[in-house]
N, C-alpha and C. Protein backbone atom coordinates (compact mmCIF):
# COMPACT_ATOMS: atom_id res chain seq x y z
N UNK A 1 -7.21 -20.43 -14.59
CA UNK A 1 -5.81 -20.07 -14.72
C UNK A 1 -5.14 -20.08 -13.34
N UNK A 2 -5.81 -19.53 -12.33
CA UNK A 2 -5.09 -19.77 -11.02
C UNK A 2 -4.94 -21.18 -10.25
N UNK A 3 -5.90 -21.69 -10.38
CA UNK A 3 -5.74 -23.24 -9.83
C UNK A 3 -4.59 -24.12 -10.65
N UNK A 4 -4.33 -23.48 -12.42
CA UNK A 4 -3.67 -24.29 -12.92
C UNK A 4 -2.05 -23.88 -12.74
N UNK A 5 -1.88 -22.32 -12.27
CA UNK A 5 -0.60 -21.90 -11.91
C UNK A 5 -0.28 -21.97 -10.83
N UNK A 6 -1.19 -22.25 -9.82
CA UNK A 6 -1.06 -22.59 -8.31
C UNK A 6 -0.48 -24.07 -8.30
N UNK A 7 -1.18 -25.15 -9.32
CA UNK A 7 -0.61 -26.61 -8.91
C UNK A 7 0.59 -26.32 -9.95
N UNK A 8 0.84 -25.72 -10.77
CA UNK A 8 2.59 -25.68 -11.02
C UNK A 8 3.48 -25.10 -10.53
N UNK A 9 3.32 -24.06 -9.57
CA UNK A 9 3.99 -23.57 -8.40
C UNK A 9 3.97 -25.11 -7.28
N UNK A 10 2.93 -25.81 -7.07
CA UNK A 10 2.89 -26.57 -5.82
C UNK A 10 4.13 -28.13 -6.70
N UNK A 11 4.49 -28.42 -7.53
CA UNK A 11 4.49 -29.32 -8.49
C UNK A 11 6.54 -28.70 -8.54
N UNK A 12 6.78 -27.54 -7.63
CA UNK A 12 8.60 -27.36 -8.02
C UNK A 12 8.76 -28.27 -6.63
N UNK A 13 10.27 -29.17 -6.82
CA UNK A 13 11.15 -29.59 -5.72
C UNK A 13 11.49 -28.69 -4.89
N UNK A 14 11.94 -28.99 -3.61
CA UNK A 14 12.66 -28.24 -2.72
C UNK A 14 13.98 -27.46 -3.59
N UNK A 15 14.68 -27.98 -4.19
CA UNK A 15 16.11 -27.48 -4.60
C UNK A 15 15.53 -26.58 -5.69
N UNK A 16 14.48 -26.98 -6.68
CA UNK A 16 14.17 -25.47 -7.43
C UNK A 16 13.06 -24.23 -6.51
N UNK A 17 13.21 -24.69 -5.74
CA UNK A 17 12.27 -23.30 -4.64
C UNK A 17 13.03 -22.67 -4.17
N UNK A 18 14.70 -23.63 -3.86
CA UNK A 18 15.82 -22.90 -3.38
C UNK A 18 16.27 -21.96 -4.47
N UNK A 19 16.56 -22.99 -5.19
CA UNK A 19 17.58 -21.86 -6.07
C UNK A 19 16.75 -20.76 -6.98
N UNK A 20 15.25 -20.86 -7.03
CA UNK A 20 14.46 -19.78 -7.63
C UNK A 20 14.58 -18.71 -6.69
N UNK A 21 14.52 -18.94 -5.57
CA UNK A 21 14.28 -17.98 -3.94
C UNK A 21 15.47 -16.70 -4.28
N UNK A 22 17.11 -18.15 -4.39
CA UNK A 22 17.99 -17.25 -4.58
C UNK A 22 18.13 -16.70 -5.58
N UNK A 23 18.08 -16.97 -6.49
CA UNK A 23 18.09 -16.34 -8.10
C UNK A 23 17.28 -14.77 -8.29
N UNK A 24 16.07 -15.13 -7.73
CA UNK A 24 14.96 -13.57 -7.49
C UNK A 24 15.98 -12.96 -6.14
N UNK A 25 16.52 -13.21 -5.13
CA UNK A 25 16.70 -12.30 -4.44
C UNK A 25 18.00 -10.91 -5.23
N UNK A 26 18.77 -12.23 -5.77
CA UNK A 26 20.43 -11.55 -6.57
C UNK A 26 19.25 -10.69 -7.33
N UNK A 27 18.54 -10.74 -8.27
CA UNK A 27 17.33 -10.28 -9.43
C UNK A 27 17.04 -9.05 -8.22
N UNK A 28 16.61 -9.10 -7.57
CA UNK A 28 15.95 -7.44 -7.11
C UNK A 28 16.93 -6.70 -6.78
N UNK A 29 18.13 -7.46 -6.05
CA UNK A 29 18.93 -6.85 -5.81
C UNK A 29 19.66 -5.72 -6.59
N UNK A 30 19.87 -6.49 -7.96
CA UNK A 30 20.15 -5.64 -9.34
C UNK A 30 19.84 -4.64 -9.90
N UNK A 31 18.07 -5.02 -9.91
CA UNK A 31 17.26 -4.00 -10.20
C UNK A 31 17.14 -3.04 -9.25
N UNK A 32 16.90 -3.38 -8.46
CA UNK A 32 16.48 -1.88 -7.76
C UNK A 32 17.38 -2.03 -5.84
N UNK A 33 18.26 -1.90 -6.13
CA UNK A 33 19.59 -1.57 -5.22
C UNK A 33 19.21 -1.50 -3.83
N UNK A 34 19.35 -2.47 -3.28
CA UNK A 34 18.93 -2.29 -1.74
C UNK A 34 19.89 -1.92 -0.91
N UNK A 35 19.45 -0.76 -0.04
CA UNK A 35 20.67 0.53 0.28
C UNK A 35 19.99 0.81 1.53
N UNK A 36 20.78 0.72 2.48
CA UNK A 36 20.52 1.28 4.43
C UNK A 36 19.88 2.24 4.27
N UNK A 37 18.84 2.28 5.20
CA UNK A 37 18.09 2.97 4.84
C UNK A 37 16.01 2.75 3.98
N UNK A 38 16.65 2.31 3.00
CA UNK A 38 15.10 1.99 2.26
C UNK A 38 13.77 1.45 3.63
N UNK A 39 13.03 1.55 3.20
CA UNK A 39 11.93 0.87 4.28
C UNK A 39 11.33 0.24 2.54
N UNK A 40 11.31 -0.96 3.03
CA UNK A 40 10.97 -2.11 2.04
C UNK A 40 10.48 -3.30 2.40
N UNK A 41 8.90 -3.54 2.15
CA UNK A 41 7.94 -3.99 2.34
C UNK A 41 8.11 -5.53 1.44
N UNK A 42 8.35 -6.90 2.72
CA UNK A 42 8.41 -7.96 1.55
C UNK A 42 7.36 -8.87 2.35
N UNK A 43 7.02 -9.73 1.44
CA UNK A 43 5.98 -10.28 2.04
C UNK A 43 6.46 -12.09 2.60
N UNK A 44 6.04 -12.31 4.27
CA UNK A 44 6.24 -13.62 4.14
C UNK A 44 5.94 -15.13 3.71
N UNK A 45 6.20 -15.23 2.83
CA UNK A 45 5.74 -16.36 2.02
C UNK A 45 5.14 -17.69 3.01
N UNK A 46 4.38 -17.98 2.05
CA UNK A 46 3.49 -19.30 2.28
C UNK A 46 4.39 -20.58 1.51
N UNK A 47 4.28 -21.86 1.99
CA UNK A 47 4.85 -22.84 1.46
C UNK A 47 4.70 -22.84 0.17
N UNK A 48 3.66 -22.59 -0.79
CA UNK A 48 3.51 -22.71 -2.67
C UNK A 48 3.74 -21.76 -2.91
N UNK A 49 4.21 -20.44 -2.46
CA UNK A 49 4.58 -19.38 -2.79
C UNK A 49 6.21 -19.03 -3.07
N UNK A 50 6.86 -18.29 -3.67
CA UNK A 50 8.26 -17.85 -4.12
C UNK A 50 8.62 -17.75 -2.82
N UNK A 51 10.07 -18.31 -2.26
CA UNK A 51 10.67 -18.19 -1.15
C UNK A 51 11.15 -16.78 -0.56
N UNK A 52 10.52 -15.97 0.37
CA UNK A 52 11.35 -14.57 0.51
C UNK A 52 12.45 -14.54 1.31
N UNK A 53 12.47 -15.57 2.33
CA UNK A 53 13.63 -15.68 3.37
C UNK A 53 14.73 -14.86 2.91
N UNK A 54 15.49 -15.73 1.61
CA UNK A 54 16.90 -14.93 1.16
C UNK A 54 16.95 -13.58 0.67
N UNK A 55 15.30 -13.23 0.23
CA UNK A 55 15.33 -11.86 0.05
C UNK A 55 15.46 -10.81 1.87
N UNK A 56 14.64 -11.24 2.38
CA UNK A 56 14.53 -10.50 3.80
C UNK A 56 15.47 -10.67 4.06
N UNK A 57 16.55 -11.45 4.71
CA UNK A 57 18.07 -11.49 4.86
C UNK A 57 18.60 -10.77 4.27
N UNK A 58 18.76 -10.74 2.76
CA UNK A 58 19.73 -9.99 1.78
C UNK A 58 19.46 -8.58 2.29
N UNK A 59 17.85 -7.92 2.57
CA UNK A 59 17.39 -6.65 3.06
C UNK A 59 18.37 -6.04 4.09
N UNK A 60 17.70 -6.71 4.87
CA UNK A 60 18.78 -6.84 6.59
C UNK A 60 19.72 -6.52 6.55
N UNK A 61 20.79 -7.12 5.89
CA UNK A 61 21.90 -7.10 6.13
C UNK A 61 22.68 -5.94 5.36
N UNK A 62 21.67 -5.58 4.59
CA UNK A 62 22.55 -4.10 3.58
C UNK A 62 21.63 -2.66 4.29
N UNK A 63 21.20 -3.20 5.52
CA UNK A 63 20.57 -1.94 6.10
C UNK A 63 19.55 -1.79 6.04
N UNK A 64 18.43 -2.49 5.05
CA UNK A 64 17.30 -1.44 4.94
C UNK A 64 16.46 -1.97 6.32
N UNK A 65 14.87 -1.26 6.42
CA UNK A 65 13.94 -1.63 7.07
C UNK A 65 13.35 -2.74 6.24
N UNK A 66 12.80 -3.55 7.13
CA UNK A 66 12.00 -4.13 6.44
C UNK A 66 10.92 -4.41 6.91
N UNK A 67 9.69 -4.21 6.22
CA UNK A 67 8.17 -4.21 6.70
C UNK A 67 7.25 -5.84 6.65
N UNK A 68 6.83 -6.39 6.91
CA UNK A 68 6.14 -7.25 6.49
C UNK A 68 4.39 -7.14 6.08
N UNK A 69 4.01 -7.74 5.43
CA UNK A 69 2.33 -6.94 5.85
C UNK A 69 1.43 -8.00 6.89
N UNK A 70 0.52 -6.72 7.26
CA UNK A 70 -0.01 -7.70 8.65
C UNK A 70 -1.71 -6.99 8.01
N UNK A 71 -2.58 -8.09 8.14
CA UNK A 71 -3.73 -7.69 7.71
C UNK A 71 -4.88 -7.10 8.78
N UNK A 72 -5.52 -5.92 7.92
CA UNK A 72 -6.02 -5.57 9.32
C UNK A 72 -7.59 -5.92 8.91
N UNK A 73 -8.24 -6.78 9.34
CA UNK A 73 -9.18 -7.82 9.20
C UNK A 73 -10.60 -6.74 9.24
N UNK A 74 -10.67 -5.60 9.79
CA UNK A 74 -11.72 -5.10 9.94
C UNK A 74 -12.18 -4.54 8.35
N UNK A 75 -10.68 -3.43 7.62
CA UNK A 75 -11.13 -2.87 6.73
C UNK A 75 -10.19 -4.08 5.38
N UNK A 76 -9.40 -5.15 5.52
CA UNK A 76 -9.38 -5.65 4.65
C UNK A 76 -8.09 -5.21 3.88
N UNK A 77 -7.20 -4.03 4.78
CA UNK A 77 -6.05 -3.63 4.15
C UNK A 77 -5.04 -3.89 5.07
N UNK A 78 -3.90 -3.80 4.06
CA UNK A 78 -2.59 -4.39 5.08
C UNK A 78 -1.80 -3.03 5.52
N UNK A 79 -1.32 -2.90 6.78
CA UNK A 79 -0.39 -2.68 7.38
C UNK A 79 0.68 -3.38 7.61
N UNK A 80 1.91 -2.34 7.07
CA UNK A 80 3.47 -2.46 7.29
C UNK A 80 3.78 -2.71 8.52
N UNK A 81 4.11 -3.96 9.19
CA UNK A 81 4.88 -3.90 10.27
C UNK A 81 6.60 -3.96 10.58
N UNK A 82 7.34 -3.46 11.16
CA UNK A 82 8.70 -3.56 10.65
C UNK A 82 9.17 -5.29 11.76
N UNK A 83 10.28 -5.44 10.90
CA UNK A 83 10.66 -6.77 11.68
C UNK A 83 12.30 -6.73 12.04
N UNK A 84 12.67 -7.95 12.21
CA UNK A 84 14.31 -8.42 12.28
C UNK A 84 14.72 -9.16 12.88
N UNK A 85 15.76 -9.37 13.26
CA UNK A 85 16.25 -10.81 13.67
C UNK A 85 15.70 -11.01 14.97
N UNK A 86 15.26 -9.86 15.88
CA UNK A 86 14.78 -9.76 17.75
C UNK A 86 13.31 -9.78 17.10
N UNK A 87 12.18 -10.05 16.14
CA UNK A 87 10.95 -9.52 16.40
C UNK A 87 10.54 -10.68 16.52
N UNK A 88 9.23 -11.03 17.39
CA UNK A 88 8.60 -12.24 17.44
C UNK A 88 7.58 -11.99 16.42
N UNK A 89 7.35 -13.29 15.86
CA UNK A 89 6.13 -13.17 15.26
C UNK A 89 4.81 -14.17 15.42
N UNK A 90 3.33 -14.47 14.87
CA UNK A 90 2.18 -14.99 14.91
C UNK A 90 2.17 -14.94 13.53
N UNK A 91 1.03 -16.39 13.36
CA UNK A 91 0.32 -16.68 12.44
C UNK A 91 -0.77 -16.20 12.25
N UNK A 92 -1.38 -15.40 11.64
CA UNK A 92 -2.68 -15.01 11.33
C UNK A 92 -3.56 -15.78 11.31
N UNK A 93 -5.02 -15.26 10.60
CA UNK A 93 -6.07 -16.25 10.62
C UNK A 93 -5.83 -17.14 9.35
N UNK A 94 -4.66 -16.49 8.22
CA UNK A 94 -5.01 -17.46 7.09
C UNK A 94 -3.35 -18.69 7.48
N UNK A 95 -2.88 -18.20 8.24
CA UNK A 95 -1.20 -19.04 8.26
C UNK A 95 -0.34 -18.35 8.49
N UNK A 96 0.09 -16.94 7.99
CA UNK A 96 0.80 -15.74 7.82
C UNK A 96 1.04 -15.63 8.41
N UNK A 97 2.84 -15.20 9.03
CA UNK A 97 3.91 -14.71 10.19
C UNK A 97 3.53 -13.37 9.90
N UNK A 98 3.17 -12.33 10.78
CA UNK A 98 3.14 -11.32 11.02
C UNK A 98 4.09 -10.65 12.30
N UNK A 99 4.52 -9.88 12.08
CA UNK A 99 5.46 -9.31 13.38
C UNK A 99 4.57 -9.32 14.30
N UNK A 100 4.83 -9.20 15.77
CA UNK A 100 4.37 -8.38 16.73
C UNK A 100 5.16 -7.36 17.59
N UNK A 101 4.33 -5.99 17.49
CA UNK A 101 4.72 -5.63 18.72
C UNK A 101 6.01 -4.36 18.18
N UNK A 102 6.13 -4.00 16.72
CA UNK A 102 6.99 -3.28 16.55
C UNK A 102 6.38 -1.90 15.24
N UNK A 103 7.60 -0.97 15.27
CA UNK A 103 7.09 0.04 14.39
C UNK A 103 6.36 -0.48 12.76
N UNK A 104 5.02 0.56 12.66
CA UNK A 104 4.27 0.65 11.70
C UNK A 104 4.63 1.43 10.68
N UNK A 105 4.46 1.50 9.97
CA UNK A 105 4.58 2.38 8.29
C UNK A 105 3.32 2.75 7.90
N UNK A 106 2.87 3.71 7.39
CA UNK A 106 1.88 4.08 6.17
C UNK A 106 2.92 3.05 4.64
N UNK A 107 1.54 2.82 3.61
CA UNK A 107 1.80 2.34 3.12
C UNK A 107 2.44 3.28 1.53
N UNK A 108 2.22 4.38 2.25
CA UNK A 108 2.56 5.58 0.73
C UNK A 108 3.70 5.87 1.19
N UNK A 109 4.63 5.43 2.66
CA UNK A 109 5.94 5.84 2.97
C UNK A 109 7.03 4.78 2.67
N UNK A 110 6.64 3.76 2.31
CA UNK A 110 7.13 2.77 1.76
C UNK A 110 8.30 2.74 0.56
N UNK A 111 9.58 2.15 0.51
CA UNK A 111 10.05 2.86 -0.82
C UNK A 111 10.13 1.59 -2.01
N UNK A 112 9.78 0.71 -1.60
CA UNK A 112 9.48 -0.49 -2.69
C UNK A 112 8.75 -1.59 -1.58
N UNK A 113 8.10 -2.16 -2.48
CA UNK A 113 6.97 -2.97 -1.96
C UNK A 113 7.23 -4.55 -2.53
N UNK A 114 7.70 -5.76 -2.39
CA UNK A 114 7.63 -6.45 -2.75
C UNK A 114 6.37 -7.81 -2.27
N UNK A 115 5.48 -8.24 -3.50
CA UNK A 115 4.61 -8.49 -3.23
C UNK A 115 4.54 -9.88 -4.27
N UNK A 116 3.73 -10.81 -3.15
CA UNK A 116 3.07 -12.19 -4.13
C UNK A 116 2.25 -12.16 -5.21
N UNK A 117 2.25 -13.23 -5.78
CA UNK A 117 1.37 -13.09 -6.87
C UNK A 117 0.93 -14.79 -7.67
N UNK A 118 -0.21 -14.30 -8.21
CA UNK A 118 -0.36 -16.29 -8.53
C UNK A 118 0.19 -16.16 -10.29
N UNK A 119 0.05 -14.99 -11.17
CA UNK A 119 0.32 -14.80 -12.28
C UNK A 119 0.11 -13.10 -12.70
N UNK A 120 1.00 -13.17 -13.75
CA UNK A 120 1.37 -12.08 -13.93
C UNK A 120 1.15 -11.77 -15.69
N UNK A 121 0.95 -10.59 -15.96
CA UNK A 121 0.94 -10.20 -17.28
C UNK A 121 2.11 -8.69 -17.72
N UNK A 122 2.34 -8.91 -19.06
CA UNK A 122 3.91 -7.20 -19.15
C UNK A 122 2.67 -6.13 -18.77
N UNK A 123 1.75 -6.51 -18.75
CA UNK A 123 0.72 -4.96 -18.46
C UNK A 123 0.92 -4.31 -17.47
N UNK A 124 1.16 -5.40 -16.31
CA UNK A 124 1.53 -5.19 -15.10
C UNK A 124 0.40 -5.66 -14.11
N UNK A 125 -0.72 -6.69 -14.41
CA UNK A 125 -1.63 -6.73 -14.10
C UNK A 125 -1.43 -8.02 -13.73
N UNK A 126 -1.82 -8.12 -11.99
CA UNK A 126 -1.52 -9.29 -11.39
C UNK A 126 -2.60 -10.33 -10.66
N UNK A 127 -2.43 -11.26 -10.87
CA UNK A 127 -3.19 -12.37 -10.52
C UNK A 127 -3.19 -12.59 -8.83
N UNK A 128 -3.56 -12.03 -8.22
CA UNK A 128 -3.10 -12.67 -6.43
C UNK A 128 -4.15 -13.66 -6.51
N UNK A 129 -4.02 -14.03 -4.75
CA UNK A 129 -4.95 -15.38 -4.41
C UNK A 129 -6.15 -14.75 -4.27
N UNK A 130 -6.75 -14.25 -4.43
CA UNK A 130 -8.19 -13.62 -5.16
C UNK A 130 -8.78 -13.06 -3.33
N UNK A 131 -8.13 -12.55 -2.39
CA UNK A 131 -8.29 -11.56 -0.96
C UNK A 131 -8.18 -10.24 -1.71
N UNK A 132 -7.67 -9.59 -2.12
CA UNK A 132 -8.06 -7.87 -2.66
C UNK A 132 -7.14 -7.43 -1.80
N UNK A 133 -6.25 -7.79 -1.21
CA UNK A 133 -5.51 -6.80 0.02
C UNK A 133 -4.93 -5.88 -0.51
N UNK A 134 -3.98 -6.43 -1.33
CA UNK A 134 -3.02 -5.67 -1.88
C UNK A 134 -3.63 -4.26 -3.00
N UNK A 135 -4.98 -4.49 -3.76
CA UNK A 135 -5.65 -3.97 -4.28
C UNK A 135 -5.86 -2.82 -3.30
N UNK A 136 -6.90 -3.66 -2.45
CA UNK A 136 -7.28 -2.06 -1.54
C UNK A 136 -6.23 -1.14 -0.63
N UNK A 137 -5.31 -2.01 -0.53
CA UNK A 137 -4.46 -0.97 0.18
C UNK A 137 -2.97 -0.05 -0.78
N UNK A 138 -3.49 -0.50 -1.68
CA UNK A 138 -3.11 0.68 -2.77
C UNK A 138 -3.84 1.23 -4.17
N UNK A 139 -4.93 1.43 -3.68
CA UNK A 139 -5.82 1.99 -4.41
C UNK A 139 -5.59 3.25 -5.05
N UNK A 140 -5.02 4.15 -3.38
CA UNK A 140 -4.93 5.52 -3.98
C UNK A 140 -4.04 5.87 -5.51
N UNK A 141 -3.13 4.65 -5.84
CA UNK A 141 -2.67 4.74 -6.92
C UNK A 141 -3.21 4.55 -8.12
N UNK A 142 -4.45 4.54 -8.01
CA UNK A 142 -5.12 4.41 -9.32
C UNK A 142 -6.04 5.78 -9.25
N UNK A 143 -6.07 6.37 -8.25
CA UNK A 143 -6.45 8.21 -8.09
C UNK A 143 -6.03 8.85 -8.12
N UNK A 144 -4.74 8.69 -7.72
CA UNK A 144 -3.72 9.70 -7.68
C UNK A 144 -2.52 9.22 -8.07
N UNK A 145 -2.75 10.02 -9.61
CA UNK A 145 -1.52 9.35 -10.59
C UNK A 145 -0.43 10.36 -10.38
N UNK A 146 -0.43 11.50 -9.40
CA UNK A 146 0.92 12.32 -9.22
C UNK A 146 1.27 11.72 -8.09
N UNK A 147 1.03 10.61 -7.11
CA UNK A 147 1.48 10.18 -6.37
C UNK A 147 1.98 8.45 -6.88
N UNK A 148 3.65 9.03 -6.63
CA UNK A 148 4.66 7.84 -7.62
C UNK A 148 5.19 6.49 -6.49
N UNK A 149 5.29 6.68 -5.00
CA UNK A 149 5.64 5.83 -4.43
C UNK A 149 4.50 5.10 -3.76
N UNK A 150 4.51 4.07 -3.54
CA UNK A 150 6.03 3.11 -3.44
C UNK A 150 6.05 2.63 -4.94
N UNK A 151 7.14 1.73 -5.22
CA UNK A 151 7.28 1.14 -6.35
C UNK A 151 7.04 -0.11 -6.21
N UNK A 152 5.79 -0.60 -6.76
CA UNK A 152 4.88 -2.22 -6.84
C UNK A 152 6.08 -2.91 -7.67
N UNK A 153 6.51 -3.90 -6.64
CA UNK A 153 7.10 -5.10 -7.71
C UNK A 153 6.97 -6.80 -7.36
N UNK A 154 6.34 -7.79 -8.14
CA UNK A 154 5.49 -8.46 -7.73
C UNK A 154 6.45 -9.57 -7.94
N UNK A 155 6.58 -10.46 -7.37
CA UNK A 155 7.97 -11.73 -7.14
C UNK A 155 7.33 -12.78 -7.60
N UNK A 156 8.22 -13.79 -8.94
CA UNK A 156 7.50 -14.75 -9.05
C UNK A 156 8.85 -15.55 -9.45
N UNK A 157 7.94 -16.88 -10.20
CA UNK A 157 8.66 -17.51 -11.31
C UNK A 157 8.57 -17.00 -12.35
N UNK A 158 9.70 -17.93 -13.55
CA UNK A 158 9.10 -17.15 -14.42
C UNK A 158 8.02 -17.91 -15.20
N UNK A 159 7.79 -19.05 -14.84
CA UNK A 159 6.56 -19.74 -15.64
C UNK A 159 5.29 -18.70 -15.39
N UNK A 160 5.44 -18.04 -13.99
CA UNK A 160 3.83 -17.33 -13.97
C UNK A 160 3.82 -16.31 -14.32
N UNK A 161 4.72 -16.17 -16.15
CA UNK A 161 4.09 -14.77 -16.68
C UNK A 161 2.75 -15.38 -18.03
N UNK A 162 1.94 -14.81 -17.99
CA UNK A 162 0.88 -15.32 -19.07
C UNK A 162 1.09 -14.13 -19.99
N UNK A 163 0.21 -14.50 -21.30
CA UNK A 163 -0.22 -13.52 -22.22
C UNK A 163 -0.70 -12.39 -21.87
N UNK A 164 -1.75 -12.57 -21.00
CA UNK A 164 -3.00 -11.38 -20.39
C UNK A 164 -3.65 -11.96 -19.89
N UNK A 165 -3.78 -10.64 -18.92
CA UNK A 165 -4.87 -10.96 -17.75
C UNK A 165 -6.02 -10.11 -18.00
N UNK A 166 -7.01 -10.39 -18.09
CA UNK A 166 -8.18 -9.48 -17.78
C UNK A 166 -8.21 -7.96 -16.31
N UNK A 167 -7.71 -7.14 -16.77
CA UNK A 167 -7.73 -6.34 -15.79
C UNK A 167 -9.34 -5.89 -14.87
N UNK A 168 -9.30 -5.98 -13.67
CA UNK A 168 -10.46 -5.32 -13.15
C UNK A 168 -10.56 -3.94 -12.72
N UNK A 169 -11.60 -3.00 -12.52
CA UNK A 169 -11.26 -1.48 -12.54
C UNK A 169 -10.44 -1.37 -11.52
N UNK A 170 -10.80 -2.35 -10.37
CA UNK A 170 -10.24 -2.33 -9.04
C UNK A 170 -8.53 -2.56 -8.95
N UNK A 171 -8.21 -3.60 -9.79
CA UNK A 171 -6.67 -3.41 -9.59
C UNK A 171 -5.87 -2.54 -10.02
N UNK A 172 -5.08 -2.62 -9.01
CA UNK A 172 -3.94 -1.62 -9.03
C UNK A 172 -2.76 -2.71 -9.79
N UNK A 173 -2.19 -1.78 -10.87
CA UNK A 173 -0.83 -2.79 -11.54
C UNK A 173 0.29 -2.38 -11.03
N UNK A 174 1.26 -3.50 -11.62
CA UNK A 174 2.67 -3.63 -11.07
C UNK A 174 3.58 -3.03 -11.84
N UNK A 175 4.72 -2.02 -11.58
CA UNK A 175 5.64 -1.58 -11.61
C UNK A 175 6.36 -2.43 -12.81
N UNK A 176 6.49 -3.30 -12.12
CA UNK A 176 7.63 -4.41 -12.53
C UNK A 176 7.28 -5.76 -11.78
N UNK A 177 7.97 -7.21 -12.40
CA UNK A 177 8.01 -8.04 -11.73
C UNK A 177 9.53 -9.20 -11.67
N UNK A 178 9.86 -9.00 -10.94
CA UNK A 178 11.51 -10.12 -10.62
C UNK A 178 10.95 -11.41 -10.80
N UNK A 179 11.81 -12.05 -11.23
CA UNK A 179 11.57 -13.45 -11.72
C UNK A 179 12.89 -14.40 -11.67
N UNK A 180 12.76 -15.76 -11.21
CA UNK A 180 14.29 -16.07 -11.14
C UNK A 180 15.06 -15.99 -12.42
N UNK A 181 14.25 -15.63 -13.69
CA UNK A 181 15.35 -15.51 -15.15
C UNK A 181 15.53 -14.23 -15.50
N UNK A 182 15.33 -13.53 -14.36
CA UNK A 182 15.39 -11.61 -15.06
C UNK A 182 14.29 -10.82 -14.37
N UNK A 183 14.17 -9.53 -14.81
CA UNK A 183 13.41 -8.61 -14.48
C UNK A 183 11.92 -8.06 -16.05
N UNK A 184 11.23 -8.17 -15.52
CA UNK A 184 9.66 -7.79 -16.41
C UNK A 184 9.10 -6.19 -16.01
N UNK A 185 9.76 -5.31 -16.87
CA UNK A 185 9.47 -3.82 -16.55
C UNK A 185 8.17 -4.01 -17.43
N UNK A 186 7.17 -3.47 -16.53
CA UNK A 186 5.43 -3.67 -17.01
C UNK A 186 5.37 -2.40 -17.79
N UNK A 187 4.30 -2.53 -18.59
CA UNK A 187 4.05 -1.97 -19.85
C UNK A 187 2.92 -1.45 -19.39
N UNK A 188 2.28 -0.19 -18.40
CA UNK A 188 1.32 0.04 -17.66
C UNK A 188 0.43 1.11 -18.52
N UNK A 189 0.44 0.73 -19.80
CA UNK A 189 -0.52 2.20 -20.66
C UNK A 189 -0.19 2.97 -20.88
């Protein structure tokens, strides 16, 4: 299922990557109101991945923080780095722009998290590129169900919603997921 939603993600034109990019940014915007202030975690996309540019801009410019994640290679979890129009950034070991050189976040101070994904299910149960990052670095949400933030919301198309996914004990599910045809409030049990 991932190799076959990965080559139909790799298989859109430039002009539908554009206008999906913009379509999901107006889409989060809606849903969940980006307001000066928020510290909001988006992730920088890879070329086969949903475009975030117009989302991080749209962030920016209505005030909020915005975090990127930067992987921390020893334990396998990501750290929030904040960015903006002055931050330089590096490619990681896999390709990934990561900030350098600016303020960090805990990831439970976060007030929405926007995150990749290769496919998605209404369960809320998400398909990533099979690294665990995002898993392990929000684990505690599958221990600690009185702890409500951040709010997981996972950015796609909308071709990459499936029937079901096989959940593993290990993942952590999604909130919700934006899509360039609307919003998918997950059905989490």
């Amino acid at each position: 299922m991932r190799a076959e939603l990965r080559a139909k993600r790799r298989s859109l034109s430039p002009t539908e990557r554009t206008l999906a990019a913009q379509a999901v940014a107006r889409n989060v915007d809606v849903a969940f109101p980006l307001r000066a202030g928020q510290r909001v975690a988006i992730y920088a996309s890879l070329r086969e991945e949903l475009q975030t540019a117009p989302l991080i801009e749209r962030a920016l410019a209505r005030g909020c923080r915005v975090f990127l994640p930067k992987i921390e290679r020893r334990t396998g979890r990501l750290h929030f780095v904040e960015t903006h129009t002055d931050v330089r950034h590096s490619a990681n070991h896999l390709g990934i722009l990561e900030p350098t050189g600016t303020t960090r976040v805990d990831a439970r101070f976060l007030t929405l998290v926007l995150l990749p994904l290769v496919g998605f299910d209404a369960h809320g149960v998400r398909l990533g590129m099979g690294g665990g990052y995002y898993d392990r670095t929000f684990a505690y949400r599958n221990l600690h169900t009185h702890w409500h933030g951040p709010r997981l919301v996972g950015l796609a198309y909308a071709f990459q919603q499936v029937h079901s996914i096989t959940a593993a004990a290990h993942d952590v599910r999604l909130d919700a997921v934006v899509t360039d045809k609307g919003v998918v409030r997950c059905r989490t049990g």
